[in-house]
N, C-alpha and C. Protein backbone atom coordinates (compact mmCIF):
# COMPACT_ATOMS: atom_id res chain seq x y z
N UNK A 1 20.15 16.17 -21.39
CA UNK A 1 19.51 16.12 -20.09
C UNK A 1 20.36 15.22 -19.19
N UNK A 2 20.53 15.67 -17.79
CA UNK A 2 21.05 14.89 -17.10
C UNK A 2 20.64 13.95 -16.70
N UNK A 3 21.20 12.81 -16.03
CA UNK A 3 20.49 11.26 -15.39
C UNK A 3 20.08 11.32 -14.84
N UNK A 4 20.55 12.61 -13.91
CA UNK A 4 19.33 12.65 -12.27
C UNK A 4 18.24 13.33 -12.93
N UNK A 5 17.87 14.10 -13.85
CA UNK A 5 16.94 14.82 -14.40
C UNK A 5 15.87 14.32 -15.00
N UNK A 6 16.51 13.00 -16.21
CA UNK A 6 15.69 12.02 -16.40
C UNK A 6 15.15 11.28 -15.80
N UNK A 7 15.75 10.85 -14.67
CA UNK A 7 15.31 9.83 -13.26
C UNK A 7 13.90 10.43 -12.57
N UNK A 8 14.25 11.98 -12.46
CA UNK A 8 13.20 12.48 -11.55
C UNK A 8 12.04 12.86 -12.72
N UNK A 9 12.00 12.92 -14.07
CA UNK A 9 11.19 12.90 -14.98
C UNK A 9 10.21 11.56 -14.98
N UNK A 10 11.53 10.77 -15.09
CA UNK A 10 10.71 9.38 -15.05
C UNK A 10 9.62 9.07 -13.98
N UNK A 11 10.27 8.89 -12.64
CA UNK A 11 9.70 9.11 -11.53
C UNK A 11 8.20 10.00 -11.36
N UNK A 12 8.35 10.93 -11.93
CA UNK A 12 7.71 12.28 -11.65
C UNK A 12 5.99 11.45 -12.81
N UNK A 13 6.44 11.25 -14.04
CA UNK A 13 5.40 11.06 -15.08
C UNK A 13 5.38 9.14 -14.50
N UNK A 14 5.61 8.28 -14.07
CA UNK A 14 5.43 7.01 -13.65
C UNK A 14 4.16 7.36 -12.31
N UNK A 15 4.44 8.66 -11.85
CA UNK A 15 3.75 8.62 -10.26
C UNK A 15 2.32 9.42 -10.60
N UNK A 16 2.32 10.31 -11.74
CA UNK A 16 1.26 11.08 -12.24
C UNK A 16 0.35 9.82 -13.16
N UNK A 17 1.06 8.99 -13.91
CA UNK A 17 0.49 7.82 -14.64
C UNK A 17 -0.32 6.93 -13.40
N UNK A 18 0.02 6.82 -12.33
CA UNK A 18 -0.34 5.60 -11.31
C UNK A 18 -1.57 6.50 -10.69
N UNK A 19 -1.24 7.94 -10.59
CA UNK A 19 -2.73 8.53 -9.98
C UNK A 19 -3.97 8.32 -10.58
N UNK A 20 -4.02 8.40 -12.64
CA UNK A 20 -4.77 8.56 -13.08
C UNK A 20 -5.22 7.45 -13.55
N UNK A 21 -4.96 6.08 -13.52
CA UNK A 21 -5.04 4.98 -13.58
C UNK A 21 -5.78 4.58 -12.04
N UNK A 22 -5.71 4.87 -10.98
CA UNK A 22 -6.47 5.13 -9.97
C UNK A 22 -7.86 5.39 -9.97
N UNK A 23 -7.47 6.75 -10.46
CA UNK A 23 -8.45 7.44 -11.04
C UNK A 23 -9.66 6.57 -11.88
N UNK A 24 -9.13 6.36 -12.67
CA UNK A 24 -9.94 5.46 -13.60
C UNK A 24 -10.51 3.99 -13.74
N UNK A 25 -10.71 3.37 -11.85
CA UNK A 25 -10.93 2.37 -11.65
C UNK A 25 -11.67 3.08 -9.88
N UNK A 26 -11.72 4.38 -9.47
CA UNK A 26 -12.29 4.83 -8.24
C UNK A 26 -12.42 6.14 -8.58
N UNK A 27 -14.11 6.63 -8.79
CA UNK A 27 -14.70 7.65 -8.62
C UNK A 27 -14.67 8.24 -7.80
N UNK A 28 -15.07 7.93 -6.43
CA UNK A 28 -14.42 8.52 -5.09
C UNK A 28 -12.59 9.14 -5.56
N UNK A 29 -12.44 8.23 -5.39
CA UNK A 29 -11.08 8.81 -5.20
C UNK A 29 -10.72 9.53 -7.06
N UNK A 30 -11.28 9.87 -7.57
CA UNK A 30 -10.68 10.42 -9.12
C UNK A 30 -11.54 12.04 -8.49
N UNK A 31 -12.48 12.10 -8.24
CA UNK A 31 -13.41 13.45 -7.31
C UNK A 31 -12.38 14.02 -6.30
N UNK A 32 -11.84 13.35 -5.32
CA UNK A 32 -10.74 13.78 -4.42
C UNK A 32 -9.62 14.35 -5.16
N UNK A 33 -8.97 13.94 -6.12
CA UNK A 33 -7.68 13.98 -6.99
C UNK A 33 -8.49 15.32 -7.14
N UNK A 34 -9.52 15.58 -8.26
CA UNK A 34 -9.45 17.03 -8.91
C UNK A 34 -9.87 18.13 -7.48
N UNK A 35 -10.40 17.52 -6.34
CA UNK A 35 -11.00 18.37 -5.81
C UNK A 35 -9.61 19.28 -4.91
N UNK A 36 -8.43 18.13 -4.63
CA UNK A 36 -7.66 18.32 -3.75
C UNK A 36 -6.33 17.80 -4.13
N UNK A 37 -5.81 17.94 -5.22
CA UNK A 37 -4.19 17.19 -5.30
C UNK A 37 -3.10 16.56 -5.13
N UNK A 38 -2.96 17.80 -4.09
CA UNK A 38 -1.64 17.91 -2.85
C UNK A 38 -1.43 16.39 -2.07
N UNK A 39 -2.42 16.13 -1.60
CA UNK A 39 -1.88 14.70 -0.42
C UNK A 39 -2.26 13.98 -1.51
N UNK A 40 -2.56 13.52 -2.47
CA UNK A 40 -2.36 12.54 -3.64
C UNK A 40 -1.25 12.31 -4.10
N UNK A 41 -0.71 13.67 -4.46
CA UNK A 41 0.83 13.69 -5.39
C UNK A 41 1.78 13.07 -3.82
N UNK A 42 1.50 13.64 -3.16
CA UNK A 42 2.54 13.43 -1.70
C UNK A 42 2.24 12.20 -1.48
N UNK A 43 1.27 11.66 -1.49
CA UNK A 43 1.13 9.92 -1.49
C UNK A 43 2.27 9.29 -2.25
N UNK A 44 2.19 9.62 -3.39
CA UNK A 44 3.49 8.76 -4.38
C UNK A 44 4.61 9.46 -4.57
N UNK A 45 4.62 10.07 -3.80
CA UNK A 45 6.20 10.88 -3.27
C UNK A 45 6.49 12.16 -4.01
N UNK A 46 5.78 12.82 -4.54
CA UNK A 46 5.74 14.02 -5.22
C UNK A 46 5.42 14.90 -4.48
N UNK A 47 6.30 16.24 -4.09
CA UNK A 47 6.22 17.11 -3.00
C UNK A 47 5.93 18.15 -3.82
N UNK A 48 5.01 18.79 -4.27
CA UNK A 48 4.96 19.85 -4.36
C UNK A 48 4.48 21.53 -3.39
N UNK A 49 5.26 22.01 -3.36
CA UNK A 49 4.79 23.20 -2.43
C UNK A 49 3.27 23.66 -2.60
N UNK A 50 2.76 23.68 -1.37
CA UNK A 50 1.07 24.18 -1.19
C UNK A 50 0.74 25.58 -2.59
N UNK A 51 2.17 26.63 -2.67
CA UNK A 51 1.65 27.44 -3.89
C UNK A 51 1.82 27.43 -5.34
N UNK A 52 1.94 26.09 -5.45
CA UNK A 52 2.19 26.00 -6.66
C UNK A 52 0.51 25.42 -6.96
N UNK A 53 0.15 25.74 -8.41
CA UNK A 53 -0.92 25.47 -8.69
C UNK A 53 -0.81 24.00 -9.32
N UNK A 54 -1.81 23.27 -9.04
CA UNK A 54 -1.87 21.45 -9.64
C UNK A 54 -3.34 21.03 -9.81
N UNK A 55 -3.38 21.53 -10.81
CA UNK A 55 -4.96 20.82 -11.13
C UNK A 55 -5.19 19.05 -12.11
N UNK A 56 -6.04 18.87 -11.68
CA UNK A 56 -6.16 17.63 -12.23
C UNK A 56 -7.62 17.69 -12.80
N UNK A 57 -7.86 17.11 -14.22
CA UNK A 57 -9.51 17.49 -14.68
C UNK A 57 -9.98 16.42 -15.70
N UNK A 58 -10.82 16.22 -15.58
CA UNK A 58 -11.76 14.98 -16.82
C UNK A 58 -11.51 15.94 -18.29
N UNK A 59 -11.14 15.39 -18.95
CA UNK A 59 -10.88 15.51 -20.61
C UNK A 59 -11.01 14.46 -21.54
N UNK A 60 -12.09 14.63 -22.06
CA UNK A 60 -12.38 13.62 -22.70
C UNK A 60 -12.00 13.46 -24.45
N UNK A 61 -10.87 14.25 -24.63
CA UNK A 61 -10.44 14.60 -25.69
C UNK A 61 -9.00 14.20 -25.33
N UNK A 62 -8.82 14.15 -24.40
CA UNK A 62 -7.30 13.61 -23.98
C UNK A 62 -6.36 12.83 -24.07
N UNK A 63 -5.14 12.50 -24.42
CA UNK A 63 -4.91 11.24 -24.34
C UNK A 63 -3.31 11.08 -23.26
N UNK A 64 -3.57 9.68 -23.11
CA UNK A 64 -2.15 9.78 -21.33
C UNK A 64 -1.13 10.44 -22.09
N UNK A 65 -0.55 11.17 -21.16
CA UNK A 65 0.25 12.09 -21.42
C UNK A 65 0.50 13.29 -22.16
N UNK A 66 -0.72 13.72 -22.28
CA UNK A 66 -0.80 15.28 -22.41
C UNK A 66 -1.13 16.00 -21.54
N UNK A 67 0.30 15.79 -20.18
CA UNK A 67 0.12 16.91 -19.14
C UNK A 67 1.28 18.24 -19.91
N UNK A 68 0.79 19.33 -18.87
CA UNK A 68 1.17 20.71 -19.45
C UNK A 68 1.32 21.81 -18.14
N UNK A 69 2.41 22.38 -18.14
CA UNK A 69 2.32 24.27 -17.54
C UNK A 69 2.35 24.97 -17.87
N UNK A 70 1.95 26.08 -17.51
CA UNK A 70 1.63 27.06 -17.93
C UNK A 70 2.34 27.80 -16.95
N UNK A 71 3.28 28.80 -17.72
CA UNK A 71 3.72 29.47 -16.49
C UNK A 71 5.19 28.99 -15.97
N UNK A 72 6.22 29.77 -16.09
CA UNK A 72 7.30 28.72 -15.14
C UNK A 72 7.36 28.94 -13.47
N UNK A 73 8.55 28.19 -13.10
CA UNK A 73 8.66 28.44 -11.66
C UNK A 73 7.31 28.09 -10.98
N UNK A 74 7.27 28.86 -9.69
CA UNK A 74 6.45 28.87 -8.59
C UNK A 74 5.17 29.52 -8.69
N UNK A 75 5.00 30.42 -9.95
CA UNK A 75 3.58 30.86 -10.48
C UNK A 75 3.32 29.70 -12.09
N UNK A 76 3.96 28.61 -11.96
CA UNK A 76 3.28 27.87 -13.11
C UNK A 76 2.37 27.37 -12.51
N UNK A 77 1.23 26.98 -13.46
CA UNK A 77 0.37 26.23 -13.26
C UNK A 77 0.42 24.90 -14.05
N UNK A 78 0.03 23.57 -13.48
CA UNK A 78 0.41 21.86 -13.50
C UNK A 78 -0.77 21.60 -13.52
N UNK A 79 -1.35 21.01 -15.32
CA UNK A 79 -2.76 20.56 -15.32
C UNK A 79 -2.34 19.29 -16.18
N UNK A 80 -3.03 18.52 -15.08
CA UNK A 80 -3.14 17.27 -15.66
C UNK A 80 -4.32 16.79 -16.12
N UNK A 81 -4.81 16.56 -18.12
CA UNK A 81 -6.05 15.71 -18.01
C UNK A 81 -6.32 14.32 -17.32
N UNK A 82 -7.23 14.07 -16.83
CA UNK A 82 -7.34 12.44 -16.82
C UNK A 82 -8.43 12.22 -18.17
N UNK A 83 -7.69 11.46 -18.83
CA UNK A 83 -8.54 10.95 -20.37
C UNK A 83 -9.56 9.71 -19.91
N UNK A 84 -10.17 9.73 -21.02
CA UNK A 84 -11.14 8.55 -20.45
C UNK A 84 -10.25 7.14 -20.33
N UNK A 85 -10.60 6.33 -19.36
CA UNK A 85 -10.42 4.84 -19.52
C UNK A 85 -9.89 4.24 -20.47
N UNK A 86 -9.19 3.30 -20.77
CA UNK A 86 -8.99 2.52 -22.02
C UNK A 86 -10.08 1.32 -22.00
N UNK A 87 -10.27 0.61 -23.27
CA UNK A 87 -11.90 0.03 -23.59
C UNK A 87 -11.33 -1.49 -22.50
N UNK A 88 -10.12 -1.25 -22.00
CA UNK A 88 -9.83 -2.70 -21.31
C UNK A 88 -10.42 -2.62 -19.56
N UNK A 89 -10.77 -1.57 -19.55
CA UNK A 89 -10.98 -0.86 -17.95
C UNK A 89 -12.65 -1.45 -18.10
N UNK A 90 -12.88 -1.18 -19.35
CA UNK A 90 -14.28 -1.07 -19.24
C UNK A 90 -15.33 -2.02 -18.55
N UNK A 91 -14.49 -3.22 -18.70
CA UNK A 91 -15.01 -4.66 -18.46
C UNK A 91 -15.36 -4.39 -17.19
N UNK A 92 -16.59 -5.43 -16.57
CA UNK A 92 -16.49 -4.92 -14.91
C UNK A 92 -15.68 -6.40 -14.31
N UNK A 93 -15.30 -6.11 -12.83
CA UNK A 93 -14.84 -6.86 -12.29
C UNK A 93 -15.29 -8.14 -12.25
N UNK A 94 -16.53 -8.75 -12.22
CA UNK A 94 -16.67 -9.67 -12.75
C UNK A 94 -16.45 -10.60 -14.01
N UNK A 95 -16.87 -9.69 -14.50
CA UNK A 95 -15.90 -9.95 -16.32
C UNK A 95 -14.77 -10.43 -16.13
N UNK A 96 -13.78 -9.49 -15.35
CA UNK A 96 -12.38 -9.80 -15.31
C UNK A 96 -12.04 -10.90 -14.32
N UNK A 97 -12.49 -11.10 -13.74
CA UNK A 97 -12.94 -12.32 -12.72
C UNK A 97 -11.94 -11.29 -11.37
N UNK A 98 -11.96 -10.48 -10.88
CA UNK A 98 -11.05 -9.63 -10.27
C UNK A 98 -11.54 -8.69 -9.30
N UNK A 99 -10.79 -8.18 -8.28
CA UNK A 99 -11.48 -7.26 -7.20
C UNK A 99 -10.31 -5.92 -7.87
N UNK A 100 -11.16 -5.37 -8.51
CA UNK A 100 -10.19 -4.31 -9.21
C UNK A 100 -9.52 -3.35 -7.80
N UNK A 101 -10.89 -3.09 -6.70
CA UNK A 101 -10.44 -2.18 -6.16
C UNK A 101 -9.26 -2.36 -5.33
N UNK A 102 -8.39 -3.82 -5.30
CA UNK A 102 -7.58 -4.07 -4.62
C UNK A 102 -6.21 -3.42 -5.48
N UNK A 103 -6.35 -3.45 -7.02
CA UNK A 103 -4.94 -3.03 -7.87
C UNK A 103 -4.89 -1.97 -7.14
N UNK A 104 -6.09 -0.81 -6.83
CA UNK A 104 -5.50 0.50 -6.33
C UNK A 104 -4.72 0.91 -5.45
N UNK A 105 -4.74 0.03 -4.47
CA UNK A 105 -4.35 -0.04 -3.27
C UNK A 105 -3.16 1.03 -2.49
N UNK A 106 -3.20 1.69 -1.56
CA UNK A 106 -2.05 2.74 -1.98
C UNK A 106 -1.88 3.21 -0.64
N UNK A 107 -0.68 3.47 0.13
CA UNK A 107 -0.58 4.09 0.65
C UNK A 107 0.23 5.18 0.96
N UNK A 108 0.54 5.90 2.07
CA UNK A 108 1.39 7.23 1.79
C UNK A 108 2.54 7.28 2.05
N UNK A 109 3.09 6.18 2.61
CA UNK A 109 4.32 5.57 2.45
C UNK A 109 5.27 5.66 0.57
N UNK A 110 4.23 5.43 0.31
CA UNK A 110 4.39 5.24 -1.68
C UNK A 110 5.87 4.47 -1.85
N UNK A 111 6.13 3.36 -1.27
CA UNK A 111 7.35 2.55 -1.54
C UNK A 111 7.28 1.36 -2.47
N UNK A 112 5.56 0.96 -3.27
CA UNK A 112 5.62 1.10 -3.98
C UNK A 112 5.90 1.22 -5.28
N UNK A 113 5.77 2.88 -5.51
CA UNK A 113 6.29 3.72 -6.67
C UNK A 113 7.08 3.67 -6.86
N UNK A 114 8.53 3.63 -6.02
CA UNK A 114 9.92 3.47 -6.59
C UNK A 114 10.10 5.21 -6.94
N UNK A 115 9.17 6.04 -6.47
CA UNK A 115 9.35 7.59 -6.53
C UNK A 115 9.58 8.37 -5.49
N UNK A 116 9.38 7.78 -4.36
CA UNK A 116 10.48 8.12 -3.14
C UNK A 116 11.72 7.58 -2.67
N UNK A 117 12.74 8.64 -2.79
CA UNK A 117 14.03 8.85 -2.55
C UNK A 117 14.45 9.70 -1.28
N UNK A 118 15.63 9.67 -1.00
CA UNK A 118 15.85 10.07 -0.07
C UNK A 118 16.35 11.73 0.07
N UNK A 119 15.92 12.30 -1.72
CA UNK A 119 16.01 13.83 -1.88
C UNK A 119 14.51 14.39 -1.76
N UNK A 120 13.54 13.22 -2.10
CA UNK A 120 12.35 13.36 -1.97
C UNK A 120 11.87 13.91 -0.50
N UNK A 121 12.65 13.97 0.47
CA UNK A 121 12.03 14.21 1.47
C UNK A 121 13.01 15.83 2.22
N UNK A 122 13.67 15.53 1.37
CA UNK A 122 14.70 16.91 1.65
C UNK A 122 14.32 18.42 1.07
């Protein structure tokens, strides 16, 4: 595999890891992810074209990183589980002495992620 290939792998599964970790600290926003994708992934610099299919879904059999397509090219389909929480999430913010909802924090800039580049926008 090439370096730029691995780079944009890396990139690509670092920016899908940061959604669902999101996810898993904001209900609101984990409901938005499955309901609507597109300006999520484009938040952390992941462009995918409007026809490509990208689902995102609760699996509770799951574990991080068992995303999958189905399908190559421009008729694959991109399903990502979100698995449950890890038992360290579980604690509530008080517990943790912490305003969790601030880790999420995100905007569409995604600079960040370290997953926007300057092919990213090309």
């Amino acid at each position: 595999m090439s370096d730029d290939l691995a780079e944009f792998r890396d990139e690509w599964r670092d920016a899908v890891a940061q959604l669902i970790a999101r996810a898993w600290l904001d209900a609101e926003f984990k409901a938005a992810l499955i309901a609507d994708p597109h300006p999520h992934l484009h938040a952390v610099g992941l462009l995918f074209p409007d026809r490509y299919v990208v689902e995102f879904y609760e699996d509770s059999g799951a574990e991080p990183g068992d995303w999958h397509s189905i399908g190559r090219g421009s008729t694959a389909v991109h399903r990502f589980p979100i698995p449950p929480a890890p038992e360290s999430l579980a604690a509530s913010d008080e517990e943790l002495g912490i305003d969790a909802s601030a880790l999420a924090c995100c905007c569409p800039c995604a600079s960040c992620t370290g997953a926007v580049s300057h092919q990213t926008w090309h």
